[in-house]
C-alpha atoms as a PDB file:
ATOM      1  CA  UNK A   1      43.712 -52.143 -13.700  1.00  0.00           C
ATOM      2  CA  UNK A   2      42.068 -55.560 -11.867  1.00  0.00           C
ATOM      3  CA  UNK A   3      44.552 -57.035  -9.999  1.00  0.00           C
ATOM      4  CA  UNK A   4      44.247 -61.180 -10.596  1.00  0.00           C
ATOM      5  CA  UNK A   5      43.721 -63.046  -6.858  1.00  0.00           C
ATOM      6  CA  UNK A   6      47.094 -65.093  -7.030  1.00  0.00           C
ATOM      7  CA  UNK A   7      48.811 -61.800  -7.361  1.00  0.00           C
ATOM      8  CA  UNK A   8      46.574 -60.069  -4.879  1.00  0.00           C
ATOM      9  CA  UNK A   9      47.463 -62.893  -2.498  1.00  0.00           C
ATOM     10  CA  UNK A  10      51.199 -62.720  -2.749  1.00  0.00           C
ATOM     11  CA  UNK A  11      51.188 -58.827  -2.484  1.00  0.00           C
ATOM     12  CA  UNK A  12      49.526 -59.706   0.798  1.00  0.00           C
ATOM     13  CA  UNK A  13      51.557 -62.019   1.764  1.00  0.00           C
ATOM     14  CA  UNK A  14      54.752 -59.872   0.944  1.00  0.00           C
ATOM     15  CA  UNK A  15      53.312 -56.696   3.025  1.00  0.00           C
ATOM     16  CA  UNK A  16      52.775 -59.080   5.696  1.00  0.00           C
ATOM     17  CA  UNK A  17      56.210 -60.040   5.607  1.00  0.00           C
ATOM     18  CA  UNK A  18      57.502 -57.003   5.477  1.00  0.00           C
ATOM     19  CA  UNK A  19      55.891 -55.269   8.502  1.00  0.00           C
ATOM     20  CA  UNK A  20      54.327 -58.255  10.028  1.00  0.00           C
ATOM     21  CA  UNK A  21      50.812 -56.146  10.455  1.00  0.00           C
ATOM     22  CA  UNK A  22      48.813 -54.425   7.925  1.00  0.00           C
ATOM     23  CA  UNK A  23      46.103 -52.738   7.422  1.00  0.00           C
ATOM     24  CA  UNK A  24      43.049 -52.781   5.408  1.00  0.00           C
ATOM     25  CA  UNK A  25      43.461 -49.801   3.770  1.00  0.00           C
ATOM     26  CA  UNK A  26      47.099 -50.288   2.859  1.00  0.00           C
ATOM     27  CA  UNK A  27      45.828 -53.565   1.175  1.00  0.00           C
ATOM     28  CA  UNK A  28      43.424 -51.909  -0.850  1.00  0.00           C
ATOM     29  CA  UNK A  29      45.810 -49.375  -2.125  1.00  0.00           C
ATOM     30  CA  UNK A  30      48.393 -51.919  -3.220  1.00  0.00           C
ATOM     31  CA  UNK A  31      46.281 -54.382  -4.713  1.00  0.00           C
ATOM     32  CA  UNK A  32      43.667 -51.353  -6.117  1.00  0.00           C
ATOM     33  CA  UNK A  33      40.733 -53.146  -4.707  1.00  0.00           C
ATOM     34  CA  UNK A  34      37.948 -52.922  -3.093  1.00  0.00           C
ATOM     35  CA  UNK A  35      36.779 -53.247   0.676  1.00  0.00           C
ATOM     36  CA  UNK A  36      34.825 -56.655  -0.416  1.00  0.00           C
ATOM     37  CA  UNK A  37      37.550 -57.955  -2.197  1.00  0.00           C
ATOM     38  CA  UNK A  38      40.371 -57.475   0.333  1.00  0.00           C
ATOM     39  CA  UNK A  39      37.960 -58.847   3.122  1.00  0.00           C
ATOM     40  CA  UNK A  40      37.362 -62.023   0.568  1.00  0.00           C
ATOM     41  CA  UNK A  41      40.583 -62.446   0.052  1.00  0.00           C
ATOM     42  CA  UNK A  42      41.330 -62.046   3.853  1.00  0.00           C
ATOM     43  CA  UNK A  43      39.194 -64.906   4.671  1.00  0.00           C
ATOM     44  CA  UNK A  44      40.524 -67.024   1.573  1.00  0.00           C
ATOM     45  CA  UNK A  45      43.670 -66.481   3.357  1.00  0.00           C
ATOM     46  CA  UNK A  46      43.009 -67.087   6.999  1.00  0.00           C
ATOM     47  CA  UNK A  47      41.528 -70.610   5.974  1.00  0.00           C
ATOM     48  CA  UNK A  48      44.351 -71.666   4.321  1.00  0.00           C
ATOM     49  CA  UNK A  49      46.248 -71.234   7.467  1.00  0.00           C
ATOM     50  CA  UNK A  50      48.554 -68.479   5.945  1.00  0.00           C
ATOM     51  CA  UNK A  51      47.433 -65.407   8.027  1.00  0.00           C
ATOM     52  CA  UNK A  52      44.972 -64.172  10.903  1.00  0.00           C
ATOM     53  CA  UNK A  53      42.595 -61.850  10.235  1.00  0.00           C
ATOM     54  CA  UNK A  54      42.584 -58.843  13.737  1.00  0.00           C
ATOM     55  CA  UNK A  55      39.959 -55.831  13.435  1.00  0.00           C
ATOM     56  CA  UNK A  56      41.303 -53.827  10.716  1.00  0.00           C
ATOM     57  CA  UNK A  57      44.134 -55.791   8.880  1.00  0.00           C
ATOM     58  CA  UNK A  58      45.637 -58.682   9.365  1.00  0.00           C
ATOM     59  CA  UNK A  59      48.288 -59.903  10.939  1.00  0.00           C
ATOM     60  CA  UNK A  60      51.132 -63.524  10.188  1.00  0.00           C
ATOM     61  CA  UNK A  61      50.047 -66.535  11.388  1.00  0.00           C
ATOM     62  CA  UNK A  62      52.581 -66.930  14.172  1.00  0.00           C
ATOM     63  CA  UNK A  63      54.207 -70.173  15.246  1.00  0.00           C
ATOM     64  CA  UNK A  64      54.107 -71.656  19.008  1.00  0.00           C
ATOM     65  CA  UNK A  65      57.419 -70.054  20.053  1.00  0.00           C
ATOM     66  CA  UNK A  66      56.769 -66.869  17.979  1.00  0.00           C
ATOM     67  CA  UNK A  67      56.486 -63.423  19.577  1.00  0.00           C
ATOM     68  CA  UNK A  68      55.548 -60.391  18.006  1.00  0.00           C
ATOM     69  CA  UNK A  69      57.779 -57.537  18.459  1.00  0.00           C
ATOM     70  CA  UNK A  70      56.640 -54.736  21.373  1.00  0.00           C
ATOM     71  CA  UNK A  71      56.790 -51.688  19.009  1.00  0.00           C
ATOM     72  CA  UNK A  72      54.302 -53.971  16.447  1.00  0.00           C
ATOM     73  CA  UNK A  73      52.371 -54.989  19.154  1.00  0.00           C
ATOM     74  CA  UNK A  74      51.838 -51.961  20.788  1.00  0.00           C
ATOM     75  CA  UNK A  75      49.963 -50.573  17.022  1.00  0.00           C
ATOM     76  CA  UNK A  76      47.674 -53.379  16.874  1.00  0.00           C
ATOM     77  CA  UNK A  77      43.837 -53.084  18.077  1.00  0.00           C
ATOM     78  CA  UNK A  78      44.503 -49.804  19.734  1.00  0.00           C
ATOM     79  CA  UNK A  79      41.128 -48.891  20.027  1.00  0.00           C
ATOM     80  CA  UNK A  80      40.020 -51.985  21.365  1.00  0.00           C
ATOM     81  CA  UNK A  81      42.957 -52.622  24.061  1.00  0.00           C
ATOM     82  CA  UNK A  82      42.354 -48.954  25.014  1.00  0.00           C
ATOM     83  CA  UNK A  83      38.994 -49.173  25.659  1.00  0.00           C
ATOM     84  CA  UNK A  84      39.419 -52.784  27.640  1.00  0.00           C
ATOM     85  CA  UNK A  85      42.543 -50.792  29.586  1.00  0.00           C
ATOM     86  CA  UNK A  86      39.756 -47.989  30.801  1.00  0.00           C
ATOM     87  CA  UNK A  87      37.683 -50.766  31.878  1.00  0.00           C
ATOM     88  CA  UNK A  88      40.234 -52.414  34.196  1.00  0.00           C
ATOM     89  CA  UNK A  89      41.428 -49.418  35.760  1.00  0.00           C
ATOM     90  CA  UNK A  90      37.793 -48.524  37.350  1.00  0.00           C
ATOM     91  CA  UNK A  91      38.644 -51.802  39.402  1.00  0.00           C
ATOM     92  CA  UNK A  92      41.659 -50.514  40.893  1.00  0.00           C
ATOM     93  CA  UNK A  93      41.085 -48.848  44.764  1.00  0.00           C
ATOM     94  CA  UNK A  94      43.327 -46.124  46.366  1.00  0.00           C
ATOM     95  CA  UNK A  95      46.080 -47.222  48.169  1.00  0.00           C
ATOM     96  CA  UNK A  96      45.709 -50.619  46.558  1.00  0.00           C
ATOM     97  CA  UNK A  97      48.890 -52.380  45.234  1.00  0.00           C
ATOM     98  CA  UNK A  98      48.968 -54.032  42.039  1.00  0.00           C
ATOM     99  CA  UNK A  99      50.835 -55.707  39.314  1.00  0.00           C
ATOM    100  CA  UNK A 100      51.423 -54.905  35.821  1.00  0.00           C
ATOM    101  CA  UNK A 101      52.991 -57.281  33.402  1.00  0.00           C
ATOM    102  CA  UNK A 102      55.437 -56.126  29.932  1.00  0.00           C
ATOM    103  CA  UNK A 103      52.392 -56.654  27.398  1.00  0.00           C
ATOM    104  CA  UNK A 104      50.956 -53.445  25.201  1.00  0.00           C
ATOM    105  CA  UNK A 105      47.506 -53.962  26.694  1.00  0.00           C
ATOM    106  CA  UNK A 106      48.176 -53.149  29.994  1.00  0.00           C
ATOM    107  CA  UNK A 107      50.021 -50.058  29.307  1.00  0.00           C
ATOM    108  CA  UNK A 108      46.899 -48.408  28.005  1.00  0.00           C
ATOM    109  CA  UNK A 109      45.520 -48.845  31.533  1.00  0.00           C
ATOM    110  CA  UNK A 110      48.426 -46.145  32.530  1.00  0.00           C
ATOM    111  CA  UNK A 111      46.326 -43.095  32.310  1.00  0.00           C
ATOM    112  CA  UNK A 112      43.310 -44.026  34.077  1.00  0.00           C
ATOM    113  CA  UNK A 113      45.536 -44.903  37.146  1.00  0.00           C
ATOM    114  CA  UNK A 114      47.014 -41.142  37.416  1.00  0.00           C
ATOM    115  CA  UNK A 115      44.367 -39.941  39.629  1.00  0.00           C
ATOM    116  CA  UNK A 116      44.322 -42.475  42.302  1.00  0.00           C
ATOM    117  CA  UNK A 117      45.922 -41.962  45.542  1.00  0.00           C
ATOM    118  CA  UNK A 118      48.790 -44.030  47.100  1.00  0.00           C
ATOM    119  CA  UNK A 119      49.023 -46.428  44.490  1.00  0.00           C
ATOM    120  CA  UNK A 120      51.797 -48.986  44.268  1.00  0.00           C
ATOM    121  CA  UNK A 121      52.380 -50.437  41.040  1.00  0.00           C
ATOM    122  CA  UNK A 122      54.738 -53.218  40.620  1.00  0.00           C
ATOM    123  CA  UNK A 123      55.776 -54.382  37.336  1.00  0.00           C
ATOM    124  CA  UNK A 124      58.745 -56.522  35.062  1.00  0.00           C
ATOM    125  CA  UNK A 125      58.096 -54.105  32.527  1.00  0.00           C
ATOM    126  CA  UNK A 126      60.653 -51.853  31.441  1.00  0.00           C
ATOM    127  CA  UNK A 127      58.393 -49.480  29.128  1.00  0.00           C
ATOM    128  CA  UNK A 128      55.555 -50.003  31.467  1.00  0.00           C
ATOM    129  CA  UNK A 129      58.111 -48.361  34.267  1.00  0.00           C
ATOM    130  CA  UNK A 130      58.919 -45.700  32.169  1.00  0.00           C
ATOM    131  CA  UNK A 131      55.216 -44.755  31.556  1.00  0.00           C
ATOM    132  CA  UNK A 132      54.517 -45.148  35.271  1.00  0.00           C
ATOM    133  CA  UNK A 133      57.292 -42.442  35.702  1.00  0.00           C
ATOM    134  CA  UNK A 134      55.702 -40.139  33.021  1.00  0.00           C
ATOM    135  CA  UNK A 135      52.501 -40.098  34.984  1.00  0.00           C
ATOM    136  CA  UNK A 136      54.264 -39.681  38.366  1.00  0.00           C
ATOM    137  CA  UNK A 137      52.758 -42.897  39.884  1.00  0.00           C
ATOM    138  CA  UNK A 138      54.774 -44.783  42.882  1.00  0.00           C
ATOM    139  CA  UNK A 139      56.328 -47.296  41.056  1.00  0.00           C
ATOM    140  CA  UNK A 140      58.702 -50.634  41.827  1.00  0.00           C
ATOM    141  CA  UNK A 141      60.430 -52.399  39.065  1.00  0.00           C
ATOM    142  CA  UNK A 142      61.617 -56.172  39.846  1.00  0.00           C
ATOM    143  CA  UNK A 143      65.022 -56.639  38.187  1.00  0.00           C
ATOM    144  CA  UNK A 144      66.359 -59.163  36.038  1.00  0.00           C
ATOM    145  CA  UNK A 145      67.739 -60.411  32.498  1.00  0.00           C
ATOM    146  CA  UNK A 146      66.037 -57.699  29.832  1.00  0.00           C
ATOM    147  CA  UNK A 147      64.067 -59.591  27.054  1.00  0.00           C
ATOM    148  CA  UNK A 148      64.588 -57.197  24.378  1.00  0.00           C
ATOM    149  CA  UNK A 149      61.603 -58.334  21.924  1.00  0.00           C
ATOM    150  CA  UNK A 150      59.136 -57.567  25.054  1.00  0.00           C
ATOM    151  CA  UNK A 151      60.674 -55.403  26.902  1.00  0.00           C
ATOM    152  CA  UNK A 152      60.452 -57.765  30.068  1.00  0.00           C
ATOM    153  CA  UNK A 153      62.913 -58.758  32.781  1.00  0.00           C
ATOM    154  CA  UNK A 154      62.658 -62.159  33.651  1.00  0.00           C
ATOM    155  CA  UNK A 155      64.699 -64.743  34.710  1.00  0.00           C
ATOM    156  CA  UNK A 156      64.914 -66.214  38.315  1.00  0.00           C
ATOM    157  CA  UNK A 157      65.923 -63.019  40.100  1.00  0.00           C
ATOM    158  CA  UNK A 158      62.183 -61.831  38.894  1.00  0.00           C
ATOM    159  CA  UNK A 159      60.740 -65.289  39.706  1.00  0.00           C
ATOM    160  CA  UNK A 160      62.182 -65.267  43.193  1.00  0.00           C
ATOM    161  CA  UNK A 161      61.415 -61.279  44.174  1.00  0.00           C
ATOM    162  CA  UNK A 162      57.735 -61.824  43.107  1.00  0.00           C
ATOM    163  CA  UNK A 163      57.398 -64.945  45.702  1.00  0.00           C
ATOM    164  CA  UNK A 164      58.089 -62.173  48.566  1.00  0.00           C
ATOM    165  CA  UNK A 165      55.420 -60.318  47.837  1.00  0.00           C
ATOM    166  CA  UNK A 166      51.487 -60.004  47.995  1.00  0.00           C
ATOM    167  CA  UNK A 167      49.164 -57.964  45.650  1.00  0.00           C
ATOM    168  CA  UNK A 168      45.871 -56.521  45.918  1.00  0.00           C
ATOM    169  CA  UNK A 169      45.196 -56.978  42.027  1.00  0.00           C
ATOM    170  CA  UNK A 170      47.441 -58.040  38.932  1.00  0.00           C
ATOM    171  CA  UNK A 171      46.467 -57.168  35.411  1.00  0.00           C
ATOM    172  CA  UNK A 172      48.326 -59.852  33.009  1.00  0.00           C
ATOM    173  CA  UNK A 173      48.651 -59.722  28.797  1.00  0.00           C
ATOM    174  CA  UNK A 174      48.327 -62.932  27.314  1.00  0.00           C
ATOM    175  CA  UNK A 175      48.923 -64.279  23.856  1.00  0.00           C
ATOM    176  CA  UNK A 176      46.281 -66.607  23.629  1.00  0.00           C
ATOM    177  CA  UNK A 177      42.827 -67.564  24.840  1.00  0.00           C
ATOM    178  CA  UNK A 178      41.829 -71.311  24.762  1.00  0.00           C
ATOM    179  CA  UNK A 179      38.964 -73.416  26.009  1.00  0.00           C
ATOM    180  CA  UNK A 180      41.335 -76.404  26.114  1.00  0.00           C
ATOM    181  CA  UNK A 181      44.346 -74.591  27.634  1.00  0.00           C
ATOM    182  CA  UNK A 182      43.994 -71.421  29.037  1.00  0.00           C
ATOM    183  CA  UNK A 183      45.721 -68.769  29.134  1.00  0.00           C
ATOM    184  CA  UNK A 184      49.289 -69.177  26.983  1.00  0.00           C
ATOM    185  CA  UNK A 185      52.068 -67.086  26.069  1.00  0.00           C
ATOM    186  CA  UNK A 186      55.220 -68.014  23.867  1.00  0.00           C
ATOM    187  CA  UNK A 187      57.875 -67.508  26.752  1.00  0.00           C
ATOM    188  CA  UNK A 188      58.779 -70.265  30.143  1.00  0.00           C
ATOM    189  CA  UNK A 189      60.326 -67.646  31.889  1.00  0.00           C
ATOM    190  CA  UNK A 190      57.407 -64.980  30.725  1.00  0.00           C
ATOM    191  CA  UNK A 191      54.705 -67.499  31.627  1.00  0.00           C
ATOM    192  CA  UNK A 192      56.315 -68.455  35.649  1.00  0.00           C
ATOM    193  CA  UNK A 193      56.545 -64.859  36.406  1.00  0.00           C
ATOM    194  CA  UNK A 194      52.446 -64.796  35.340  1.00  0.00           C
ATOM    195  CA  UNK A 195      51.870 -68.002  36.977  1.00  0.00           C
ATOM    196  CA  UNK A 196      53.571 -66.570  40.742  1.00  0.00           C
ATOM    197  CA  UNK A 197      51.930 -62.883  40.227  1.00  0.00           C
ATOM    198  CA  UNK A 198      48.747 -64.575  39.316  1.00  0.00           C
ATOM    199  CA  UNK A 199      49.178 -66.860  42.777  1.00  0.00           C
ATOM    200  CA  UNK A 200      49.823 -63.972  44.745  1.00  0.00           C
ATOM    201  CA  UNK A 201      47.169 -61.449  43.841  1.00  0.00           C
ATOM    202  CA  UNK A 202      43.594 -61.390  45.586  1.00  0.00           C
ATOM    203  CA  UNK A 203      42.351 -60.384  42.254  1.00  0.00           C
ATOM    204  CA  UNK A 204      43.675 -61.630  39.114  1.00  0.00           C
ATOM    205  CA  UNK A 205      43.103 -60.264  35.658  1.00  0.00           C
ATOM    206  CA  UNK A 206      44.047 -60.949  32.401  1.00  0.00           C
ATOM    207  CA  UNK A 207      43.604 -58.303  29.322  1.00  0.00           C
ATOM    208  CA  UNK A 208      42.191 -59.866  25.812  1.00  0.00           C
ATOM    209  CA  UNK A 209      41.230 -58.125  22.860  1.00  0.00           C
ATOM    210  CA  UNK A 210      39.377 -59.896  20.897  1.00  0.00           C
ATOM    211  CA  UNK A 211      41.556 -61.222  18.420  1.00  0.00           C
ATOM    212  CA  UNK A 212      43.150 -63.272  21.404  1.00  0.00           C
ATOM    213  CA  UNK A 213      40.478 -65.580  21.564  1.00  0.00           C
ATOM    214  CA  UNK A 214      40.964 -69.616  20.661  1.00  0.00           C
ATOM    215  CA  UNK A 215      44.147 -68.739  19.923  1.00  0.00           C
ATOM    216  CA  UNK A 216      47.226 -71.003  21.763  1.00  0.00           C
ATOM    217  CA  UNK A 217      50.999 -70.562  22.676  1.00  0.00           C
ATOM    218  CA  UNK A 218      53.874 -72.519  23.592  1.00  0.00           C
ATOM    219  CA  UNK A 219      53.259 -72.499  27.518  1.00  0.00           C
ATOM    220  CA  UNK A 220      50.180 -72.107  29.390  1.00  0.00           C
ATOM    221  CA  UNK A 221      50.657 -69.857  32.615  1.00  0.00           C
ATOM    222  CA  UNK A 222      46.968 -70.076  33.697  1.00  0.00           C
ATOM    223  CA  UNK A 223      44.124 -72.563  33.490  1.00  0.00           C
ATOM    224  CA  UNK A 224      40.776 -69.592  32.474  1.00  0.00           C
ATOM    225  CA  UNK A 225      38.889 -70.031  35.877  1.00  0.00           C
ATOM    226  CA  UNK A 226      42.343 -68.267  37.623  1.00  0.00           C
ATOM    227  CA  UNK A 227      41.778 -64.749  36.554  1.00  0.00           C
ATOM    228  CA  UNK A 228      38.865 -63.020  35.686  1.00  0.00           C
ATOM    229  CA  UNK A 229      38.923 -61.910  31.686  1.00  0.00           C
ATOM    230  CA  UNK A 230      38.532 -58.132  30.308  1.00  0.00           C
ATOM    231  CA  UNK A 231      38.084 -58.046  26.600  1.00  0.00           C
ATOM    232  CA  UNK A 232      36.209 -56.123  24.305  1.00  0.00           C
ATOM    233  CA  UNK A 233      34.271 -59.196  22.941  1.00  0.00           C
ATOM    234  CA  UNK A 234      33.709 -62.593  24.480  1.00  0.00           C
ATOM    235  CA  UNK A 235      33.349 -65.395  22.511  1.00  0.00           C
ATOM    236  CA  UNK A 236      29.729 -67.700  23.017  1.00  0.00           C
ATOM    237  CA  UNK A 237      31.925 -70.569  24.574  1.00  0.00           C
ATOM    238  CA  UNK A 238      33.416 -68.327  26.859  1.00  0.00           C
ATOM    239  CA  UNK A 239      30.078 -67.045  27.787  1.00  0.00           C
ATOM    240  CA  UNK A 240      28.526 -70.536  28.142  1.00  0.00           C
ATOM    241  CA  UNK A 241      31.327 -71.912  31.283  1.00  0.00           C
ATOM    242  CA  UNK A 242      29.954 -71.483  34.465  1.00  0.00           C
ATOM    243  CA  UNK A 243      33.013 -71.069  36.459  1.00  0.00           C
ATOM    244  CA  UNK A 244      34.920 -68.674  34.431  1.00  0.00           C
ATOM    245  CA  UNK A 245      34.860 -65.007  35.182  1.00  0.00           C
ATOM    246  CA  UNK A 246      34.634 -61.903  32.305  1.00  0.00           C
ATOM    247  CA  UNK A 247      33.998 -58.881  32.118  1.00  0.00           C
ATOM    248  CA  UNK A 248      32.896 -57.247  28.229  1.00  0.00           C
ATOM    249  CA  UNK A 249      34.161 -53.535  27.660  1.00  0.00           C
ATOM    250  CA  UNK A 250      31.152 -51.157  28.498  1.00  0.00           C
ATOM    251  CA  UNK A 251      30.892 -48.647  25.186  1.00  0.00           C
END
């Protein structure tokens, strides 16, 4: 039976609510539509302001201060944040030490770094520890106040410990790429500790998928020529500054 668009929409809408991501197939099934149709309604969507559209699904239009959950996170553009993860660990040299911040992208890069002798890795990441330990990599982990939603410590404990040190490389998440303001994430605490690593590394990185791009948060951390960008796609207006750095995933 067709499903009419105003219901389609709000059985969208409700998924989304309910889990925050979905997919495109799950929208399909619960709407009994087509590919087309879920992608037209997608877009219908997005305009309005009422979602964003990420490869595969979709995902809630988030507010300023809003941060996604690190369990959700960690199940969105897998493929894509995987892929951009390979990438940056080629970069990293034996015996080099480097930071890794709480976000899902850089704990793909975890695998590729198994191999590489007398690596340090430094992170605020408590899941991002625990995978360093499951790959039996020389690990330090700063201490502070746990952020449960991210699985970060932070606070001024963090803020204070990074200022000591000096890294060969740091590999940063963000939560939004803009040509205006640069690198932003929802969190003041989240965005000093990136704004001291990102001072004290030789060579700063920060991971985007796609779906990242001319997007904004509450505080910017970065202005875009600080760190050179991985991502899986650049946009044109990226690709047009002189001064900034990327780096597109190599398939």
């Amino acid at each position: 039976m067709k499903v009419l668009t105003e219901l389609r929409e709000r059985n969208i809408l409700r998924l989304l609510r309910e889990k925050q991501v979905i997919k495109v197939d799950e929208i399909m099934h619960a709407n009994q539509s087509s590919i087309s149709t879920v992608r037209r309604d997608l877009k219908k969507l997005e305009a309005e302001g009422k979602l964003v559209r990420v490869h595969g699904g979709a995902q809630l239009e988030n507010g300023l201060q809003t941060e996604t959950d690190f369990q959700v996170k960690s199940k969105m553009n897998l493929l894509e944040k995987n892929e951009i993860g390979r990438q940056a660990a080629e970069l990293v040299q034996s015996g080099e030490i480097i930071f890794l911040d709480a976000g899902t992208s850089t704990a793909t890069i975890m695998p590729y770094l198994a191999e590489i002798e007398g690596l340090l890795v430094v992170t605020n990441g408590l899941t991002i520890a625990g995978l360093l330990s499951d790959f039996d990599i020389n690990a330090y982990l700063v201490g502070g106040q746990l952020k449960n939603k991210t699985r970060a410590l932070i606070g001024s404990e963090v803020t204070d410990r990074i200022r000591t040190f000096q890294f060969d490389r740091c590999f940063m998440g963000t939560n939004g790429v803009s040509q205006e303001l640069g690198f932003t994430t929802p969190d003041i605490q989240e965005a000093q500790i990136k704004s001291e690593v990102i001072k004290r590394s030789r060579n700063a990185y920060v991971l985007a998928d796609s779906s990242k791009f001319n997007k904004t948060s509450f505080v910017r951390f970065a202005e875009l020529q600080d760190a050179t960008i991985i991502a899986d796609h650049c946009p044109e207006w990226l690709k047009a500054e002189e001064n900034i750095y990327y780096m597109e995933v190599q398939k």
